[in-house]
Each structure stands twice: as C-alpha cells, then as structure tokens.
Protein backbone atom coordinates (compact mmCIF):
# COMPACT_ATOMS: atom_id res chain seq x y z
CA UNK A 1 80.91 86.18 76.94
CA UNK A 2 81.20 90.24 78.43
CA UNK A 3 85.04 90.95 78.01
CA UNK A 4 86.27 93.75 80.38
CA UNK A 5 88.70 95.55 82.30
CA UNK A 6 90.77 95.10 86.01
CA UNK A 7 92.07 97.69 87.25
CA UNK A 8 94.42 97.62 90.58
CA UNK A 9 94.43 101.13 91.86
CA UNK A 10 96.79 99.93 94.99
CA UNK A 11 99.61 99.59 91.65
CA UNK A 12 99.03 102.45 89.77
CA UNK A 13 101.55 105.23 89.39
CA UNK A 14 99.71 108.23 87.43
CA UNK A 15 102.38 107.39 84.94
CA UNK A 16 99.70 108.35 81.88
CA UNK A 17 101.54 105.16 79.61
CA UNK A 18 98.32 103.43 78.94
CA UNK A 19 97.06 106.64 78.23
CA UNK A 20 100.01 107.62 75.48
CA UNK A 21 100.08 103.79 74.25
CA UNK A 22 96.80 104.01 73.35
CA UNK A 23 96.60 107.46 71.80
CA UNK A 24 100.11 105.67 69.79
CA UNK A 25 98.01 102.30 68.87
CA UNK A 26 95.08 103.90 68.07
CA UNK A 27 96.98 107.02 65.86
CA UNK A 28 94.88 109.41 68.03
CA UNK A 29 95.83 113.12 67.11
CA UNK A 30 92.61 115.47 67.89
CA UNK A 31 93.56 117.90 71.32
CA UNK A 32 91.90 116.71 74.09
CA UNK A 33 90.97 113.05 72.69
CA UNK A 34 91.86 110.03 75.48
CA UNK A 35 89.84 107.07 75.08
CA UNK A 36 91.61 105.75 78.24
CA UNK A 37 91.47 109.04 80.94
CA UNK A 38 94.35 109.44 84.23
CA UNK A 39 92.48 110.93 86.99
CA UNK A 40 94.08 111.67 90.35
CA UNK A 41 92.35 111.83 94.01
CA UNK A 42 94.07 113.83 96.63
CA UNK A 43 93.09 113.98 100.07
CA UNK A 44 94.85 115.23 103.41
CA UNK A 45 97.81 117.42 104.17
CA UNK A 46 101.43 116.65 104.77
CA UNK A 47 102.56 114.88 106.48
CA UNK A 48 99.23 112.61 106.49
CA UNK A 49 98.28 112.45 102.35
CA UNK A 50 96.55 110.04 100.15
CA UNK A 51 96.73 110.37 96.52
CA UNK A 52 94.79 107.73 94.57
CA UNK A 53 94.75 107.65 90.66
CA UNK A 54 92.34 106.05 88.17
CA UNK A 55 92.64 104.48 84.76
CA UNK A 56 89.77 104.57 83.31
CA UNK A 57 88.39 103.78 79.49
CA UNK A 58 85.10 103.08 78.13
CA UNK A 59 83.77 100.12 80.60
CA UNK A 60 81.60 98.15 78.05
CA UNK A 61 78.77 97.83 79.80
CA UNK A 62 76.39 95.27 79.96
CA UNK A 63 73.65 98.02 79.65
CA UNK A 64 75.04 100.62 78.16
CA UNK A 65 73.25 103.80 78.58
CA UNK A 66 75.00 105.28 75.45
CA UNK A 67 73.74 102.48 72.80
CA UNK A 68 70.48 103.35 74.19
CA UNK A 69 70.47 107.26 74.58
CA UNK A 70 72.00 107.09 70.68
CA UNK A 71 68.97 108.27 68.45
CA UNK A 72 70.08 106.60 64.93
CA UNK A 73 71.45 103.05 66.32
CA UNK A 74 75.44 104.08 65.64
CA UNK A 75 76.31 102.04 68.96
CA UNK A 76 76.00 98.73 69.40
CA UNK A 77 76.62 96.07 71.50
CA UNK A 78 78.40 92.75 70.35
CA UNK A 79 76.48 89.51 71.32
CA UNK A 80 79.96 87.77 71.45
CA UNK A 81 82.32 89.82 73.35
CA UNK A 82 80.11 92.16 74.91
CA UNK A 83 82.41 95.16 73.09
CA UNK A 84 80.59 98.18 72.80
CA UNK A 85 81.36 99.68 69.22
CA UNK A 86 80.13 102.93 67.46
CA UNK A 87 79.65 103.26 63.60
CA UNK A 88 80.79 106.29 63.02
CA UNK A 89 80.04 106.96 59.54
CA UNK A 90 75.87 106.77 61.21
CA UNK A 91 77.07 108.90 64.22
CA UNK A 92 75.15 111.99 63.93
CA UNK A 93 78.08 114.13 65.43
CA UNK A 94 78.92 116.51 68.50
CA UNK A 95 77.29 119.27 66.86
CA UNK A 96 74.07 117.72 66.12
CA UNK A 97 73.53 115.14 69.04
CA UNK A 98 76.02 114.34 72.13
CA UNK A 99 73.09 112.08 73.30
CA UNK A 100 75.82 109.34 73.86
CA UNK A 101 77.76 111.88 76.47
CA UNK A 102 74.70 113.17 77.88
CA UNK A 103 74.00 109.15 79.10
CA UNK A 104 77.32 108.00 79.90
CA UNK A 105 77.90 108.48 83.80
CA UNK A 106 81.45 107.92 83.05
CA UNK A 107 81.41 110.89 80.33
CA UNK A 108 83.37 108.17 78.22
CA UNK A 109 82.49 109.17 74.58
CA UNK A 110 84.57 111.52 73.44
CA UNK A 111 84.82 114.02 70.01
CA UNK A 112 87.46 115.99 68.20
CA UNK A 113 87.40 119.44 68.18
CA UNK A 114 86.67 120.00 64.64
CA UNK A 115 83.16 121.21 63.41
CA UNK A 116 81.11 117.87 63.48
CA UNK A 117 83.19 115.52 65.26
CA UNK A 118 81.76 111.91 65.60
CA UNK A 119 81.95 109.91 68.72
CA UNK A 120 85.05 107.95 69.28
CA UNK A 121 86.05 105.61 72.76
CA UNK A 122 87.93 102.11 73.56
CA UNK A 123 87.46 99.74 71.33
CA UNK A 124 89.24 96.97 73.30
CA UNK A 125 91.49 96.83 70.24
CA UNK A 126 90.28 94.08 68.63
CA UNK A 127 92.98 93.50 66.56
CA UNK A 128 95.02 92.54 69.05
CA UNK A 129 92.65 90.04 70.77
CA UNK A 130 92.05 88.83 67.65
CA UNK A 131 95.94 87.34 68.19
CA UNK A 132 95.26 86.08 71.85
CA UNK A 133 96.74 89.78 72.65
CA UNK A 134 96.09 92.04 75.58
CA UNK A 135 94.89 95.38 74.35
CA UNK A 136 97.98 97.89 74.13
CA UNK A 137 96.96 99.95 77.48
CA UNK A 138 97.17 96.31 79.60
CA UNK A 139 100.31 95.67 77.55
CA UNK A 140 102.15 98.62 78.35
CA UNK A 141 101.22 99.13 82.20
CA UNK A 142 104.57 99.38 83.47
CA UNK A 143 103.37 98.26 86.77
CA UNK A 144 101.11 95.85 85.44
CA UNK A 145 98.00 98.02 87.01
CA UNK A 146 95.76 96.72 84.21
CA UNK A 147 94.47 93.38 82.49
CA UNK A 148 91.89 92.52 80.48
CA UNK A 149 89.51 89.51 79.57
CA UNK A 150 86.43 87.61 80.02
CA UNK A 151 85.03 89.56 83.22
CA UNK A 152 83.98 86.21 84.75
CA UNK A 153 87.64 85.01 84.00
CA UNK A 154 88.53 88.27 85.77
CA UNK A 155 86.41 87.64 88.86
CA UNK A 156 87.89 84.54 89.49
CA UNK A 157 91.25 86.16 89.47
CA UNK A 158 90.64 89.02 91.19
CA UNK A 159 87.67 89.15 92.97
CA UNK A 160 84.86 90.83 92.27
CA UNK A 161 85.13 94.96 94.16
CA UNK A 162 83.18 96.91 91.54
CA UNK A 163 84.09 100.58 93.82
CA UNK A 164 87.39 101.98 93.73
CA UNK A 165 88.51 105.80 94.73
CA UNK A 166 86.62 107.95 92.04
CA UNK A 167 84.74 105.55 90.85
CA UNK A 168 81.31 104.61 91.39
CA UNK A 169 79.35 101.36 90.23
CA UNK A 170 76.11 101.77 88.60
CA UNK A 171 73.82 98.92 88.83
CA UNK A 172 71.98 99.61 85.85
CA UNK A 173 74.61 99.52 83.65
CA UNK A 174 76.71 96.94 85.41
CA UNK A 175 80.26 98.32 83.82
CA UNK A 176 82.58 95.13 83.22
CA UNK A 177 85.11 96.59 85.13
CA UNK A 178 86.73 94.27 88.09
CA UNK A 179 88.97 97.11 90.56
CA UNK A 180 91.49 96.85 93.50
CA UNK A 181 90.43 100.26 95.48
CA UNK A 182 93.76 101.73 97.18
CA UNK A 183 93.07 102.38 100.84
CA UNK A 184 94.04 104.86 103.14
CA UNK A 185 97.66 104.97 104.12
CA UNK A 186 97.83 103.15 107.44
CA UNK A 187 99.62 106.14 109.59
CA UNK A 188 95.79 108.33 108.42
C-alpha cells in the first residue's frame, strides 16, 4: 500500500490552516519550519486575474530522491504505508550534509535554524491513522481542499491529474500526490 495526498486546488483559499494545524499537532516552534508550505500563483492584471494557491507537504514518494541522496541511511521508506520517515538521531545535520534538500525537487526537507539542525518533514501523522484518523492538515481544511489515503483509493475518487498550477510531476519519483489543477477564470 503507498498512502498519499489529494489536493483540490479549484477549493483552496490560501487560508494557511493546514499549515498552522500542523505546526500546532506537530509542536513545531523553529522560525521558518512548515512541513506543509502555502504557495500562491498570480497571473494577469485587473480586471482579468488568476491567483492559484498550493498546499503542499512532503509527497512520499514512491522513489524518493531524498532516501537515496541521504549518505548514512537516516530516511527510509516504509514497505507498508509507503511513509517516508527520517531518523533523526542518524541525520547527519544541515551543517554537515543537506544531501536530502539538495535531491528533493520539491525542496521538502526542512531544518531549524540552530547550529546543526537535523532534517524534519510530514510524517503523515501516524498517530492519527493509527485511529482510522485523517492527518490534522486534511482534518482542519476548512474547505475540505485536502484528503488523504491509500493513493489507489484516491485515484478512484478523484482521478488521477498528477499537474496542478506550481506543481510539476516527476516521473522518477512518482510523488503520491492525486491534484485538482484550478483553471483559468473563464472571462481570461
């Protein structure tokens, strides 16, 4: 089984509450730490705009070019779930590696800003899945832009669009991440 995200960009607000939820769930304090990232597209001129946003947390890949670029083995990929996890206590740190950032098209590892910061991302929160849960980023979508699952589960639901509006698909690492792009407005 890969578990994975959907994302429906046509939904999303910018709002930034899977974003804050997470940083909540997970206790995450460092400046400049998200494991789940808001970015926002914006194309046009009034009165003819698009603005598109993206959600976007690690996409547990089923390569992922992180596990591999990692020099000591610190991330690892679960035969079960398909979760990618880091050890951190083997992570070699920011200061003396980054290999893991350096790989990730997605820049999705991400480190603290104090003198040998280990890598830290999405860990799908397992806990809560654990209790037949959706992580706490799906869970507190106030639009209900995200869910999460067994990516062929997913697929079935949603369909299978692997391109959205800042994001692009890599083949090689095949991210399990299912998306609903937002198109243009229909006056551009």
């Amino acid at each position: 089984m890969q578990l994975g995200f959907y994302f429906n960009q046509e939904r999303c607000i910018g709002c930034h509450t899977c974003d804050i939820a997470c940083k909540d769930w997970n206790d995450l304090q460092e400046p400049g730490v998200s494991w789940r990232r808001i970015s926002t597209t914006e194309r046009g001129a009034f009165p003819e705009v698009f603005v598109a946003f993206l959600s976007l947390s690690c996409c547990h890949c089923a390569q992922p070019a992180c596990a591999t670029a990692c020099p000591v083995g610190a991330i690892t990929k679960s035969g079960q779930t398909g979760v990618v996890a880091v050890d951190q206590a083997t992570c070699l740190g920011k200061d003396a590696c980054r290999a893991c950032l350096d790989a990730c098209p997605y820049s999705v590892p991400q480190f603290g800003p104090q003198v040998h910061a280990k890598m830290q991302k999405c860990t799908l929160c397992p806990e809560k899945l654990a209790k037949g849960e959706s992580p706490v980023c799906v869970s507190a979508c106030p639009v209900r832009a995200l869910d999460a699952g067994p990516v062929d589960v997913l697929r079935a639901k949603y369909g299978a669009t692997r391109e959205a509006v800042g994001f692009s698909y890599d083949s090689d690492l095949d991210p399990s991440l299912i998306l609903r792009p937002k198109t243009q407005n229909p006056r551009n």
